[in-house]
N, C-alpha and C. Protein backbone atom coordinates (compact mmCIF):
# COMPACT_ATOMS: atom_id res chain seq x y z
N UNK A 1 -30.87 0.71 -24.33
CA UNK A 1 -30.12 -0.09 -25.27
C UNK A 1 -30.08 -1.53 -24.77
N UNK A 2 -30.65 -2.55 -25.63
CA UNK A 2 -30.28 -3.83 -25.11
C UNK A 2 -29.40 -4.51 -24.74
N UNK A 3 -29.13 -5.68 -24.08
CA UNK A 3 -27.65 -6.04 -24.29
C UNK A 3 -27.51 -7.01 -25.14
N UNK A 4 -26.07 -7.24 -25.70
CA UNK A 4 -25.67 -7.51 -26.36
C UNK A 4 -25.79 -9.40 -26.70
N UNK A 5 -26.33 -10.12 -26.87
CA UNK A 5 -25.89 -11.14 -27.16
C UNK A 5 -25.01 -12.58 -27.04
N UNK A 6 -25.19 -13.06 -26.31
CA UNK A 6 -23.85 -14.28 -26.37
C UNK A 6 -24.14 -15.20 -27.21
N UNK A 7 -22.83 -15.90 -28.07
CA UNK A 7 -22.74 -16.46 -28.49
C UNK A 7 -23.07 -18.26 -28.40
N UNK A 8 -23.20 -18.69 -29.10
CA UNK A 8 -23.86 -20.07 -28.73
C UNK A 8 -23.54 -20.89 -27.59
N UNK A 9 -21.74 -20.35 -28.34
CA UNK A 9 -20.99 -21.79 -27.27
C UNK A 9 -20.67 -20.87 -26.11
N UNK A 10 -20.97 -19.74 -26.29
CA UNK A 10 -20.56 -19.49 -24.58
C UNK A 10 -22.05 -19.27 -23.51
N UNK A 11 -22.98 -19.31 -23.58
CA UNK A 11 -23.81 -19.78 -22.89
C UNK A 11 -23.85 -20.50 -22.11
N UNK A 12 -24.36 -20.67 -21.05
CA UNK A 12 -24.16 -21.69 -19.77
C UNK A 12 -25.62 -22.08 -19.59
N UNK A 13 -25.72 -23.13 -20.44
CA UNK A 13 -27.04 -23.77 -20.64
C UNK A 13 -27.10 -25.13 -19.73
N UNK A 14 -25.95 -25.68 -18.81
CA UNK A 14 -26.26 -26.54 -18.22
C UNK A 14 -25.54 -26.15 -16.86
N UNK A 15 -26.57 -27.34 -16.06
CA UNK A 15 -26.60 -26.93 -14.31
C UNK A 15 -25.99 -28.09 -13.97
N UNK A 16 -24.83 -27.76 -13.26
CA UNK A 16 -23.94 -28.76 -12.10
C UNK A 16 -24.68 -28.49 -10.86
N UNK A 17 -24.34 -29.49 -10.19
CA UNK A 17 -24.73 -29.74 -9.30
C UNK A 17 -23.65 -30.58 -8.16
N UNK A 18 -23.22 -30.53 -6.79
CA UNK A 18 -22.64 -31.29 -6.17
C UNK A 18 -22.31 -30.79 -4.74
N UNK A 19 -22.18 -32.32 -4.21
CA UNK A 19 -22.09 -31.92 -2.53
C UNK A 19 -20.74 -31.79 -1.99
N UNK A 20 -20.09 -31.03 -0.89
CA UNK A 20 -18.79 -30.91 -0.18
C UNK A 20 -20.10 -30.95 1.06
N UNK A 21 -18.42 -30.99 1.80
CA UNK A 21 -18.63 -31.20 3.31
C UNK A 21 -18.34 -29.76 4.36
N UNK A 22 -19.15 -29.31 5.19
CA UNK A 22 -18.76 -28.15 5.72
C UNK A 22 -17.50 -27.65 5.17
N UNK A 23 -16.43 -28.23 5.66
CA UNK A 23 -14.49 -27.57 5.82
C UNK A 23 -14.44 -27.11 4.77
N UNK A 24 -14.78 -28.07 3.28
CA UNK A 24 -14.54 -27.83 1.73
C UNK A 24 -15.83 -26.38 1.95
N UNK A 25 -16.85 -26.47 2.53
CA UNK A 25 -17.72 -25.34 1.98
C UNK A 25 -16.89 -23.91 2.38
N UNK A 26 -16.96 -23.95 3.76
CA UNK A 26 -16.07 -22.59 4.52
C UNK A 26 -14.74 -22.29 3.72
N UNK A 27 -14.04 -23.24 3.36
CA UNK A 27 -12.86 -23.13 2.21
C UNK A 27 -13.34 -22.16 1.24
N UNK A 28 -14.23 -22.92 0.60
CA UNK A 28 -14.45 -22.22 -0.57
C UNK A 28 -14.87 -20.68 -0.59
N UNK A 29 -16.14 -20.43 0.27
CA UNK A 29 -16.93 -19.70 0.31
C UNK A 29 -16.03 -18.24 1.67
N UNK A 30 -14.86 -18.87 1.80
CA UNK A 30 -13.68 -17.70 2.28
C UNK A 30 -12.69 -17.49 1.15
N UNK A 31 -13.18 -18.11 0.27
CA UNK A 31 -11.41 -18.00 -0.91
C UNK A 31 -12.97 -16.91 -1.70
N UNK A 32 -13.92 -17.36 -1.96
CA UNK A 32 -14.77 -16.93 -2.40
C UNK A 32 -14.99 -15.09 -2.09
N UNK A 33 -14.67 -15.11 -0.86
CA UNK A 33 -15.05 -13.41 -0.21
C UNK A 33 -13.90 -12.62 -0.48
N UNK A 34 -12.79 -13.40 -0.55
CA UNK A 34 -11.23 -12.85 -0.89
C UNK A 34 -11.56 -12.55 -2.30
N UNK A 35 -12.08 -13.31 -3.15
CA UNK A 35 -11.68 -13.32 -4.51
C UNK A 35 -12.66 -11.92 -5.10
N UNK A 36 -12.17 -11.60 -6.62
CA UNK A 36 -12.34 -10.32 -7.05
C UNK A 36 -14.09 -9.82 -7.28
N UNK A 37 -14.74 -11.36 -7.72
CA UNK A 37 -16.06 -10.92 -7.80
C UNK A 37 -17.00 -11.67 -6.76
N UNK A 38 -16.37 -11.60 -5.46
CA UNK A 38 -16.97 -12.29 -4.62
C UNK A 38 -18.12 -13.34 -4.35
N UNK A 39 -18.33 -13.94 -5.11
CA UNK A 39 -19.63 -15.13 -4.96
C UNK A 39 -19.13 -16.51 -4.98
N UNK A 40 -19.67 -17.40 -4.81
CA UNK A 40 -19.22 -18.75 -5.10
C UNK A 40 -19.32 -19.08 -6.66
N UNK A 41 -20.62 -18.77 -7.01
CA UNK A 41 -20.46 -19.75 -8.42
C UNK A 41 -19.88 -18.62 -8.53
N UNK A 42 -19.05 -17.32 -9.37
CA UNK A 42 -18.32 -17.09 -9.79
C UNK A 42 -16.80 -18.13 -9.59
N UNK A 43 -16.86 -18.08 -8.65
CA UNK A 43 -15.51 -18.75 -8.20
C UNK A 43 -15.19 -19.90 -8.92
N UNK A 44 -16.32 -21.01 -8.70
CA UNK A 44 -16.32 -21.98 -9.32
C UNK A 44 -16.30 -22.24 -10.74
N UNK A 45 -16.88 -21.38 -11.39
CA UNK A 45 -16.36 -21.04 -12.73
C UNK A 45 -15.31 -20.66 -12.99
N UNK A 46 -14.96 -20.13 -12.52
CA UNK A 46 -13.51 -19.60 -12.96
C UNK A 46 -12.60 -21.32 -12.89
N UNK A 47 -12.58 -21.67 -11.74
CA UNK A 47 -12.26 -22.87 -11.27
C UNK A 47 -12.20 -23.65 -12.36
N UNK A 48 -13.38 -24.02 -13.07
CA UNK A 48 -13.55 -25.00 -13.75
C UNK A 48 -13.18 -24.95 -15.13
N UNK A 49 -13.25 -23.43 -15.94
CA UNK A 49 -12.79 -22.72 -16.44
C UNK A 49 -11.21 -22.67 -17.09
N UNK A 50 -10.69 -23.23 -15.66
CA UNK A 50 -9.08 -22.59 -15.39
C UNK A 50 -8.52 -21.00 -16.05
N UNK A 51 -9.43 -20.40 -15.51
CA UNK A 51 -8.95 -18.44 -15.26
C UNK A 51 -8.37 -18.38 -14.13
N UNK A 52 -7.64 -17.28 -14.67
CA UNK A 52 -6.59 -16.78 -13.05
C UNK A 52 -7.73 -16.27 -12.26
N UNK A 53 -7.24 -16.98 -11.04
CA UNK A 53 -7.83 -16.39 -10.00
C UNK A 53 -7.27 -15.01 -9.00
N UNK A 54 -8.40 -13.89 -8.92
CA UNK A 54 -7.61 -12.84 -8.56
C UNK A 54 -7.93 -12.37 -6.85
N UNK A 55 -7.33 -13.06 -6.42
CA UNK A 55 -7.81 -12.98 -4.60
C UNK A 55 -6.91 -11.38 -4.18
N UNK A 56 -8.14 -11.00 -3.29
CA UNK A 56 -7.45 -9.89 -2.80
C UNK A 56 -7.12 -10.29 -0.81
N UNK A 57 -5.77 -9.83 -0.79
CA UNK A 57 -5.51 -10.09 0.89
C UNK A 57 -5.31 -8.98 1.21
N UNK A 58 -4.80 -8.52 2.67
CA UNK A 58 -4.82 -7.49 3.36
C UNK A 58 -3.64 -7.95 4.67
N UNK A 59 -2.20 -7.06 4.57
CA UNK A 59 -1.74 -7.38 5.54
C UNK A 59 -1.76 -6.57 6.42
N UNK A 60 -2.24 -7.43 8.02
CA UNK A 60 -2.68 -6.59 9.21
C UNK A 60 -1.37 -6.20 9.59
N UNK A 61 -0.03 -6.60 9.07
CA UNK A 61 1.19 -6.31 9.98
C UNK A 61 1.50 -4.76 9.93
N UNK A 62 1.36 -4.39 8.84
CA UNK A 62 1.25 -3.19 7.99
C UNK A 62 0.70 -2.04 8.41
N UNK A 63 -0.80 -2.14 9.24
CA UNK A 63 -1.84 -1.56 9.81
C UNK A 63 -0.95 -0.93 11.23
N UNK A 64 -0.28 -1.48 11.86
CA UNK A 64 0.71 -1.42 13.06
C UNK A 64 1.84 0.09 12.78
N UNK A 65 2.30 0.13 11.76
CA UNK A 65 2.84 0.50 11.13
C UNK A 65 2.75 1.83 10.36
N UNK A 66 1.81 1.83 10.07
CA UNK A 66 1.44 3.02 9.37
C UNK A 66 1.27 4.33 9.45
N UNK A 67 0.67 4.47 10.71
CA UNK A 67 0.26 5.67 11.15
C UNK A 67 1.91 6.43 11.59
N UNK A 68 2.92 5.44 11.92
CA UNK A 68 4.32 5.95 12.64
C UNK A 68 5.04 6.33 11.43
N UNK A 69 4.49 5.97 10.06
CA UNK A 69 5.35 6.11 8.84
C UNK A 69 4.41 7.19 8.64
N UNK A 70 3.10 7.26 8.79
CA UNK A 70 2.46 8.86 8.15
C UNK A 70 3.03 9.60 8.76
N UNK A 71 3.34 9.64 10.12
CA UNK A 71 4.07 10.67 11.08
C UNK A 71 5.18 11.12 10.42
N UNK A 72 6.13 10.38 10.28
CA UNK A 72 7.17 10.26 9.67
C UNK A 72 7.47 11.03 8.66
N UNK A 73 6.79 10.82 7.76
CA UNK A 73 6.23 11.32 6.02
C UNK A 73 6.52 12.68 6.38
N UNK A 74 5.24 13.12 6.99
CA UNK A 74 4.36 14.02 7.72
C UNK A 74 6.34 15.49 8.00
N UNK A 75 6.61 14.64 9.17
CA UNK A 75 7.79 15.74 9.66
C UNK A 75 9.31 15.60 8.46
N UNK A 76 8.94 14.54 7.77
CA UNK A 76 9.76 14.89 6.96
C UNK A 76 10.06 16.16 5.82
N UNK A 77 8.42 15.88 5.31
CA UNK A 77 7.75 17.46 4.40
C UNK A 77 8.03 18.74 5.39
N UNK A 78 7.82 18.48 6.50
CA UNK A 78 7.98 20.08 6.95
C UNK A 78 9.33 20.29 7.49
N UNK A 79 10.19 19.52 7.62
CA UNK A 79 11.54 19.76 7.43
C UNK A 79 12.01 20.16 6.18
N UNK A 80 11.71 20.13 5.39
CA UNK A 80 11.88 19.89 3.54
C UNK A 80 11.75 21.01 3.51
N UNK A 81 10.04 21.52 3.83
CA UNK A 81 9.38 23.42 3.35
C UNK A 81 10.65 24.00 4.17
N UNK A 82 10.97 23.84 5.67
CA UNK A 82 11.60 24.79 6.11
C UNK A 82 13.00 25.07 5.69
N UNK A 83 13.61 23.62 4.97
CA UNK A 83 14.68 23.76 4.50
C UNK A 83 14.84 24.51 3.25
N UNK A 84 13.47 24.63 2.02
CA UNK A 84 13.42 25.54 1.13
C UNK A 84 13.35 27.07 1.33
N UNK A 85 12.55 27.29 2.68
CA UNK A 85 12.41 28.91 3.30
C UNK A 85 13.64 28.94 3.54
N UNK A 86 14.34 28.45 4.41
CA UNK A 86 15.70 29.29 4.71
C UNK A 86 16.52 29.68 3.41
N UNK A 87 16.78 28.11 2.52
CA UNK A 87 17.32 28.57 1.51
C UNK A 87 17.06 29.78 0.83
N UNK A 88 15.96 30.13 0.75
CA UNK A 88 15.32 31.45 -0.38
C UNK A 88 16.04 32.60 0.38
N UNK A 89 15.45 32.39 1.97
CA UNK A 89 16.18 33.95 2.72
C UNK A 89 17.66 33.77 2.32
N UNK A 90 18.09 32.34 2.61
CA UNK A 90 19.86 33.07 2.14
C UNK A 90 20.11 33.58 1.23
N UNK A 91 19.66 32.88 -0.24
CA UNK A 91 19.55 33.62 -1.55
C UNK A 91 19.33 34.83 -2.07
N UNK A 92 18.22 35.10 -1.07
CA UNK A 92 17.72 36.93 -0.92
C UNK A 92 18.74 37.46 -0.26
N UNK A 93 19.26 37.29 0.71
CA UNK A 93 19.82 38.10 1.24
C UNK A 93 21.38 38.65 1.40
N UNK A 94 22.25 39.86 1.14
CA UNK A 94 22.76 40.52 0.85
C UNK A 94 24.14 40.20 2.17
N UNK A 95 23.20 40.53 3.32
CA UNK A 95 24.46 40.65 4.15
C UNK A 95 25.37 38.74 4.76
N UNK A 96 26.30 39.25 4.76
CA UNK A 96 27.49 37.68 5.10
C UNK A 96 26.99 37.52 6.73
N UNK A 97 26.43 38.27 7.38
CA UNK A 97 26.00 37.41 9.22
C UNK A 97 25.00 37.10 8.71
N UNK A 98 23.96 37.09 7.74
CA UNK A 98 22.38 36.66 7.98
C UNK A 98 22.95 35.55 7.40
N UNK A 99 23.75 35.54 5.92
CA UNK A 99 23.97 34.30 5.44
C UNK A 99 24.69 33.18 6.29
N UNK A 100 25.70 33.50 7.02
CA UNK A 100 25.95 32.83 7.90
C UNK A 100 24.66 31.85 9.10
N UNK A 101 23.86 33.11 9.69
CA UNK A 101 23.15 32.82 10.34
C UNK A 101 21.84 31.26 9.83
N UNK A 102 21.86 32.05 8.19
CA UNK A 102 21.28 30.89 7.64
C UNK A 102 21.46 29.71 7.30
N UNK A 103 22.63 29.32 6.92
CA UNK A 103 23.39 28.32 6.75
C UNK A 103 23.37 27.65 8.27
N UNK A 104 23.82 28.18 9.44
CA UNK A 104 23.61 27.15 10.66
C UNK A 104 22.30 26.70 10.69
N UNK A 105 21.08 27.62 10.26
CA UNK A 105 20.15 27.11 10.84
C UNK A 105 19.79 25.88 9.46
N UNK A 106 20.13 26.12 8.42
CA UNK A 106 19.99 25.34 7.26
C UNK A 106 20.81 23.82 7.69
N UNK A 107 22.01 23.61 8.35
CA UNK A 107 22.85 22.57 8.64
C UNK A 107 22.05 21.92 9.61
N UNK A 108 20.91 22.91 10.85
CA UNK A 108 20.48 22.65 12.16
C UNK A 108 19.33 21.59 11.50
N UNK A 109 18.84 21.98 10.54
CA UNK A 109 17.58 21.16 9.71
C UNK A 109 17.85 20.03 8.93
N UNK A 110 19.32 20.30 8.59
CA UNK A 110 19.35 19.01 7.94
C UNK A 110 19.98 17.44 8.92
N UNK A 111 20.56 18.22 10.12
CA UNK A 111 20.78 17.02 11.00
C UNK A 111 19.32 16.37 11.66
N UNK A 112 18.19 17.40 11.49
CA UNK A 112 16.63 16.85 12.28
C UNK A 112 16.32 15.48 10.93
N UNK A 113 16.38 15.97 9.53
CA UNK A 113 15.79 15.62 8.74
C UNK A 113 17.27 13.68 8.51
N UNK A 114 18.54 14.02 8.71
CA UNK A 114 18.77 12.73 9.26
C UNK A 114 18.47 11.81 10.40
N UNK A 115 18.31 12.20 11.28
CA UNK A 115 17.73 11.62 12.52
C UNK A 115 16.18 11.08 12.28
N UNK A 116 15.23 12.13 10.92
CA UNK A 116 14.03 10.99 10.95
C UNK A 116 14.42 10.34 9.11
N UNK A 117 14.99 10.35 8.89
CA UNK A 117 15.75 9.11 8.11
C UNK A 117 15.76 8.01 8.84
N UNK A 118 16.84 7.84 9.89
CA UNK A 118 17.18 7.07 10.44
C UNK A 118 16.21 6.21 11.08
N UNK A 119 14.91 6.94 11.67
CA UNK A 119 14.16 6.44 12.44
C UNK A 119 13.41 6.25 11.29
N UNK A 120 13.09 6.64 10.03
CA UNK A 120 12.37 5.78 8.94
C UNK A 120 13.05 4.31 8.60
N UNK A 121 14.41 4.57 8.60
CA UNK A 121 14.96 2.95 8.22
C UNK A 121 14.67 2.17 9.01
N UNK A 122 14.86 2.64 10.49
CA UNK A 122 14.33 1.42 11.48
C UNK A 122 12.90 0.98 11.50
N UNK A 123 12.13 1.91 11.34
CA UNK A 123 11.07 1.04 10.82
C UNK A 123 10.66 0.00 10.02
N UNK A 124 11.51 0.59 8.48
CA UNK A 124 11.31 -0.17 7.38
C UNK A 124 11.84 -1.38 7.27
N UNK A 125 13.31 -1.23 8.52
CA UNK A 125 13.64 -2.56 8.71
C UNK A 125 12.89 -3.68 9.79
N UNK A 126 12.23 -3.41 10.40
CA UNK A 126 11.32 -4.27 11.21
C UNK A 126 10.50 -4.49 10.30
N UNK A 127 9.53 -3.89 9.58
CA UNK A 127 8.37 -4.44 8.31
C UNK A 127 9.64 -5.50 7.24
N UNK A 128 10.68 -5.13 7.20
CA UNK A 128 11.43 -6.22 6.42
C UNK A 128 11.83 -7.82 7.16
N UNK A 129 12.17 -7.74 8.37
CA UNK A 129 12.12 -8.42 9.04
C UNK A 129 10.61 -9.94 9.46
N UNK A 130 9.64 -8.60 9.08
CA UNK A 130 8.64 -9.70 9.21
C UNK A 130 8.20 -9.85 7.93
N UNK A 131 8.09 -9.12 7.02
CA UNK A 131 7.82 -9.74 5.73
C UNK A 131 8.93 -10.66 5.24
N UNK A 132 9.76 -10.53 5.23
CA UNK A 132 11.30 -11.82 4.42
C UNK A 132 11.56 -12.68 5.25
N UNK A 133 10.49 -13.11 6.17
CA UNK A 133 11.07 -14.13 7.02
C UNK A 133 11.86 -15.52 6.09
N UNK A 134 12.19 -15.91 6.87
CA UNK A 134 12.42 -17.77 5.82
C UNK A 134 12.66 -18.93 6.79
């Protein structure tokens, strides 16, 4: 299937041309690698154009961070499953010592699962710390 056609006036039937100086080139041609369709003359079109420009960044602070919050995640879910297993055995079960028995161990899980709360906030508050600086 062919493609489709452009219209008269949107054709780019004429060639600019012009010189910068190294700093302006490396400028450009790094805003250029950030940006969404990575090339220069894209860029510069857009530029000239006046289209939003859609740069993509990457924060390295974040990278530091992450793997201690997957952890995190991570023992939070299996505090969670174990807190649903016990629940079910108490539910199932008939006699007042197992239910008892379950309930401590149900209270024993939910003080683990505050303690990595806690150590999730402190994280989240150091990533707040460096992101909201002022």
């Amino acid at each position: 299937m062919p493609r489709r056609k452009a219209k008269e006036c949107d054709l780019l039937q004429h060639k600019l041309q012009t010189r910068v100086n190294a700093a302006k080139f490396k400028q450009l041609s790094e805003l250029a690698a950030k940006a969404a369709n990575g090339s220069t003359s894209d860029l510069l079109r857009d530029i000239l154009n006046n289209r939003q420009l859609v740069v993509h960044t990457v924060d390295k602070t974040l990278a530091e961070y992450m793997p201690e919050l997957i952890r995190i995640r991570k023992e939070i879910n299996a505090i969670g499953n174990n807190i649903n297993q016990v629940t079910r055995y108490f539910n199932q079960c008939q006699e007042e010592t197992k239910k008892i028995f379950f309930a401590t161990r149900v209270a024993g899980l939910y003080e683990k699962s505050a303690s990595k709360a806690e150590e999730l906030l402190r994280v989240i508050e150091q990533l707040g710390e460096r992101w909201l600086r002022k």
